[in-house]
Each structure stands twice: as structure tokens, then as C-alpha cells.
Protein backbone atom coordinates (compact mmCIF):
# COMPACT_ATOMS: atom_id res chain seq x y z
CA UNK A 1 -5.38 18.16 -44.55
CA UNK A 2 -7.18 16.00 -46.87
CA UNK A 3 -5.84 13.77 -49.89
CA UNK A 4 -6.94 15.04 -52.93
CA UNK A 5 -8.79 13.24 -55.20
CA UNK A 6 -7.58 10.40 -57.61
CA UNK A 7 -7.78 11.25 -60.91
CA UNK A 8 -10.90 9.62 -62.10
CA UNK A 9 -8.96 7.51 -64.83
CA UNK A 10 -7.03 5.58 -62.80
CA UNK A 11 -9.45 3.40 -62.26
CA UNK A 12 -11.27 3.31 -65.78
CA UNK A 13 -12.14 0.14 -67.53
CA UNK A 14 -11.03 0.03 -70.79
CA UNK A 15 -14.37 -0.75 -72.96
CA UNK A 16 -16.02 -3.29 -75.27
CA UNK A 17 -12.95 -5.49 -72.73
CA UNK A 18 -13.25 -8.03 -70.34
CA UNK A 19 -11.27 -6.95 -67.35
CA UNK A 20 -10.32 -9.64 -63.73
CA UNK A 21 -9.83 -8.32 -60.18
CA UNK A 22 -8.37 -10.76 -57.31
CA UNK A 23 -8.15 -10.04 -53.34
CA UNK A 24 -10.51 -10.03 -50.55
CA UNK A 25 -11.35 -6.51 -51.63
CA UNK A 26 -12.32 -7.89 -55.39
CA UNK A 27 -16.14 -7.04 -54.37
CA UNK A 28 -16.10 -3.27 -53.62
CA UNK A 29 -14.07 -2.84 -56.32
CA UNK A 30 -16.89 -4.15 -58.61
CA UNK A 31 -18.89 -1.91 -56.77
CA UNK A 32 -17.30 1.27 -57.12
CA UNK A 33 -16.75 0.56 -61.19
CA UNK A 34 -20.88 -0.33 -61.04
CA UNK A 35 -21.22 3.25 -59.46
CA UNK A 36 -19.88 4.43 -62.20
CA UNK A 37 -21.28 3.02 -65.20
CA UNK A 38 -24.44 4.33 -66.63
CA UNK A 39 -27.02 2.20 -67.63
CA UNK A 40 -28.35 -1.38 -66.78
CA UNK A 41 -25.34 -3.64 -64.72
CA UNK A 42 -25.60 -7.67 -64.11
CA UNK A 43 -24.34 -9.59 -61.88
CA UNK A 44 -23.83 -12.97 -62.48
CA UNK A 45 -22.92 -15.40 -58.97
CA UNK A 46 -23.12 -19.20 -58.99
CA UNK A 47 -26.38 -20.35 -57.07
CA UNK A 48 -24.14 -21.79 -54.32
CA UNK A 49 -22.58 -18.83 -53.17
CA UNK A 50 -24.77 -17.64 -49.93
CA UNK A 51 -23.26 -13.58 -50.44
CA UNK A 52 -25.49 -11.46 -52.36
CA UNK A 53 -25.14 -7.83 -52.93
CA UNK A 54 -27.81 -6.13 -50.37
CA UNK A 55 -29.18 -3.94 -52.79
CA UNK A 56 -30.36 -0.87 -50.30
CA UNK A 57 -26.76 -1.29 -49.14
CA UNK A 58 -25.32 -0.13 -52.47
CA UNK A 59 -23.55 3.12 -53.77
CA UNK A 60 -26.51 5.71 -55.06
CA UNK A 61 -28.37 4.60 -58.31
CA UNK A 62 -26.89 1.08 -58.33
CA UNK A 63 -29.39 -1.08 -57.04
CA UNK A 64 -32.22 -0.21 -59.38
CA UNK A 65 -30.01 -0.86 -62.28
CA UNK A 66 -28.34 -4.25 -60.82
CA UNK A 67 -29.58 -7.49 -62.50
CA UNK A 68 -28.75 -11.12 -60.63
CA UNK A 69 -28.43 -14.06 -62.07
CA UNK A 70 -27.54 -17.19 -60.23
CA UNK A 71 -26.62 -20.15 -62.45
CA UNK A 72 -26.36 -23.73 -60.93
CA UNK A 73 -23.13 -24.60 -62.52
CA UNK A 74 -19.72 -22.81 -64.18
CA UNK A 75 -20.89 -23.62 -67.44
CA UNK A 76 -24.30 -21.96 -66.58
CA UNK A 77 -22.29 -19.15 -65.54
CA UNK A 78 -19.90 -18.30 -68.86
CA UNK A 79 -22.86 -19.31 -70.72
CA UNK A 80 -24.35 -15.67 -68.75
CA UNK A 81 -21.83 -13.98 -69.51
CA UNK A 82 -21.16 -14.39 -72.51
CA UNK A 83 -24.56 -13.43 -73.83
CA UNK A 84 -24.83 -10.51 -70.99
CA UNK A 85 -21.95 -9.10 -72.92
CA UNK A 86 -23.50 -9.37 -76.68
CA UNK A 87 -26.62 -7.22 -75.37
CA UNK A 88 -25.11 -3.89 -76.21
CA UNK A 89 -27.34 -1.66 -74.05
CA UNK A 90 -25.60 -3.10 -70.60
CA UNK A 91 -22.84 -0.92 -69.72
CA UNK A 92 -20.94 -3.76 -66.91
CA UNK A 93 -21.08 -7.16 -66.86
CA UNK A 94 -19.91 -8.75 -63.55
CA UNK A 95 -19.64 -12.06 -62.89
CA UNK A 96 -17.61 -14.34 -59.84
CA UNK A 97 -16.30 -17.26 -61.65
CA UNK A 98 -15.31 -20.62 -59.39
CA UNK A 99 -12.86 -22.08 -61.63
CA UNK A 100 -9.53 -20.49 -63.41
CA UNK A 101 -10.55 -19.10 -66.95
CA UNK A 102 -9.33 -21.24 -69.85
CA UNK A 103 -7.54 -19.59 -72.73
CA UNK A 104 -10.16 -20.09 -75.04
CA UNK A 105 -13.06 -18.94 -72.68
CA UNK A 106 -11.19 -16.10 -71.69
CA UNK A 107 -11.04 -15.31 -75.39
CA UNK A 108 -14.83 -15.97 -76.25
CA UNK A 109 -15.62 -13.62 -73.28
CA UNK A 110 -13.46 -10.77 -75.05
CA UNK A 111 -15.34 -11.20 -78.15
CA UNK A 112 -18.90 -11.35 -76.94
CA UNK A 113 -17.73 -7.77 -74.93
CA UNK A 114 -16.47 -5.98 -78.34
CA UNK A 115 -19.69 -7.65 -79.93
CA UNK A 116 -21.85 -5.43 -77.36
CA UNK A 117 -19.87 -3.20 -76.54
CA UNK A 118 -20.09 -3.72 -73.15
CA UNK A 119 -17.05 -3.73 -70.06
CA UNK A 120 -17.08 -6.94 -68.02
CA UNK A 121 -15.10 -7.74 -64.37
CA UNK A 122 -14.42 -11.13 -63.69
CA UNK A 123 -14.14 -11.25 -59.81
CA UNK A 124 -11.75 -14.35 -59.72
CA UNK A 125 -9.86 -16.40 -56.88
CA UNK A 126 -6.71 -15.92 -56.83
CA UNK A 127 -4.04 -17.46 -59.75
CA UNK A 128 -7.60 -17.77 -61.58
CA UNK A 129 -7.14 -15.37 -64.62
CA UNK A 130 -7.22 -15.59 -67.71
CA UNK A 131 -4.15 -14.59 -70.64
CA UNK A 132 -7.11 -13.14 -72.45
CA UNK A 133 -8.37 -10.32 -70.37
CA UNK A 134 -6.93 -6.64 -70.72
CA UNK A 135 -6.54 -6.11 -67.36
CA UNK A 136 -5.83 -7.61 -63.65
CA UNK A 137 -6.79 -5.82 -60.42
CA UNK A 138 -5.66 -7.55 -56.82
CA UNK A 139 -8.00 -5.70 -54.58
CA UNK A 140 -7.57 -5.27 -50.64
CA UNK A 141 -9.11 -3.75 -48.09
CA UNK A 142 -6.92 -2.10 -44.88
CA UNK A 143 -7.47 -2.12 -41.82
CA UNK A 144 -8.07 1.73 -40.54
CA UNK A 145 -8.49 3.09 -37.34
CA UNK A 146 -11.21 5.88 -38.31
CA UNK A 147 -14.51 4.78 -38.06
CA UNK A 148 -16.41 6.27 -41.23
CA UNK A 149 -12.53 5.24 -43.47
CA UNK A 150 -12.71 2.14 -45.68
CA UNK A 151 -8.97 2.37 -46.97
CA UNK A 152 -7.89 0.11 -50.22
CA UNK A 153 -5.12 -0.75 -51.90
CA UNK A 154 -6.01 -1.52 -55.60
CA UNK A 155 -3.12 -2.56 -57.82
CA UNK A 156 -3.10 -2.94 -61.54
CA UNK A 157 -0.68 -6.20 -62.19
CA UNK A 158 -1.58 -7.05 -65.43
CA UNK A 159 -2.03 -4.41 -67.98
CA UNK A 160 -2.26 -4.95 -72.12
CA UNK A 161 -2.41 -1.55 -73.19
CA UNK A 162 -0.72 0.33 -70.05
CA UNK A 163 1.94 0.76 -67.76
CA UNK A 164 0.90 -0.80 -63.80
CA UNK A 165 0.81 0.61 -60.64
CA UNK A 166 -0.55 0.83 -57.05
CA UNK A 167 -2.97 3.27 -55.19
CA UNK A 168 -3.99 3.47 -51.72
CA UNK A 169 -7.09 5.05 -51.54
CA UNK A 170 -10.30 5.91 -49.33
CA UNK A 171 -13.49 4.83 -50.66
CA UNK A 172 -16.84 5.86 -48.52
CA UNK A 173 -19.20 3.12 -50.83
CA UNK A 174 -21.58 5.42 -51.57
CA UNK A 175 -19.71 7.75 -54.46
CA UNK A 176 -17.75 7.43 -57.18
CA UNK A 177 -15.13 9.90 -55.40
CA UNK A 178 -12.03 8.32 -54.08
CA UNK A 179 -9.45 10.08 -51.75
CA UNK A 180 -5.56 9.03 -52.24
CA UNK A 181 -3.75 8.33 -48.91
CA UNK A 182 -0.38 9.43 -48.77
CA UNK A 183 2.68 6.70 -48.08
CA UNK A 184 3.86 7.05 -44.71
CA UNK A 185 6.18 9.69 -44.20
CA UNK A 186 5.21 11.55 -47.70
CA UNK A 187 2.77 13.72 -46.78
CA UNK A 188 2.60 16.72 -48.45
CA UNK A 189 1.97 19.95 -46.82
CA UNK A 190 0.08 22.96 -48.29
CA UNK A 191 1.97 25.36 -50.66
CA UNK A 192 3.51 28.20 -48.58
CA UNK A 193 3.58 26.04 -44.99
CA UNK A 194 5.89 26.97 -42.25
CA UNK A 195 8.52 24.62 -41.60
């Protein structure tokens, strides 16, 4: 039997908010919430980070509406995204911040994404958020035995408007369907199964 699939709100990004995810898995989640957003995405990285999305490599549609930007330094980098957020026809900003967001940045970030009207994802290191940002994803991949299965677990710690909570999911990388994976010993048979 197959999970079902997640109910597409789970993972929604409040708008016109600035939003953080953590974990080794940070990455693919920006990728499946750039999958689906309509309209132009950027992605802002610091020149010295040698990991680029592979844009053939990315889910359907994304690639020809992904923008880089490489800055040389952090200040470069807020500096992008805080005016990536003002330009209201970008639906996602995401940008991979080296250094813990201050208070006040954190705050300037919010405003420039309810000036535009635009989401942004801060993919941050761990312990590197920011009070100012709506929500906090920690983001990690599983290991799986099948060989087309990318299982995650994504877990919304920090919520402002929300309750929290934890889903482990399959995610193929080329959709914006997700699969839930039952806990261990919950599996749920069909209605009207034998026992």
C-alpha cells in the first residue's frame, strides 16, 4: 500500500514572511518550496561556497525561473536579499546566510518581504536563526533502502502563527507531491482488511 499524500499545506510558507530551515536536508527543502512557487525565484549563495544548484538537475519548471547571485561577503549577501524581497513580482527569495541573523537584520528582512510581497527561506547553519522570522524548519534527509526513495523528516520548531510538528515524508525531487511514511508499527491497512 502506498502513503497517501500530505496535505499540501503542511508545508506552505506563510507570505509577504521571511521563513529559516536548518539540517543537512535544508537544500531540498528549498527546492521543493521553489517547485512550488510560481513566478521568478533567486537564489542568493556567498561566492565562496563551491555547491551550486545544477539547474537541469532541478524539479520541472524551476530552473528557467531560478536567478543566482553570488555576493563576495555577508553584507553583500543581506544587502541581496533584502532588495530581492522589495521587487514584488518574485514569488521566493532564497538565500544561505554564513553568519547567525541579528535581531535587527532579521527584522529588516521581514519588512523588505511584506514591502514586496514576496516569501523568503533563509537556509541557515544550525543555532543561526533569527527571533524575527515566522517560521523554523530543521530539515533531514534518511537513509532508505529503496533505490528511487529520498525519505525526509521536516520538522516545524519554531512557529509564530501555528502550532509545530513533524512529518516523515517521501519526496521524488521532481514534483511538488509528497508521500507521508507511516511510524513504525502504525501502518494503516485498507478499510474492510482481513485481520
Amino acid at each position: 500500500m502506498r502513503p497517501e499524500p500530505a496535505p499540501t499545506d503542511s508545508f506552505d510558507l506563510r507570505a509577504r514572511r521571511v521563513h529559516e530551515a536548518e539540517g543537512r536536508g535544508r537544500r531540498a527543502f528549498a527546492l521543493f518550496q521553489a517547485a512550488r512557487h510560481p513566478g521568478p525565484l533567486v537564489w542568493i549563495a556567498p561566492a565562496h561556497i563551491p555547491e551550486l544548484p545544477m539547474l537541469q538537475g532541478l524539479p520541472r519548471g524551476v530552473g528557467e525561473r531560478l536567478h543566482l547571485f553570488r555576493p563576495s561577503n555577508e553584507t553583500d549577501l543581506l544587502w541581496c536579499v533584502e532588495e530581492a524581497l522589495r521587487v514584488a513580482p518574485i514569488s521566493l527569495v532564497i538565500a544561505e546566510p554564513q553568519q547567525p541573523l541579528s535581531l535587527t537584520a532579521g527584522r529588516r528582512l521581514q519588512l523588505a518581504a511584506e514591502a514586496g510581497r514576496t516569501t523568503g527561506l533563509m537556509l541557515i547553519r544550525e543555532d543561526g536563526g533569527s527571533n524575527a522570522t515566522e517560521t523554523r524548519w530543521n530539515c533531514t534527509p534518511l537513509a532508505s533502502q529503496a533505490p528511487d526513495s529520498t525519505p525526509h523528516r521536516w520538522s516545524l520548531i519554531k512557529n509564530k502563527k501555528g502550532t509545530i510538528g513533524s512529518w516523515t515524508l517521501n519526496w521524488n525531487g521532481t514534483s511538488t507531491a509528497v508521500h507521508m511514511v507511516s511510524a513504525a508499527r502504525e501502518r494503516h491497512e485498507p478499510a474492510g482488511a482481513a485481520r
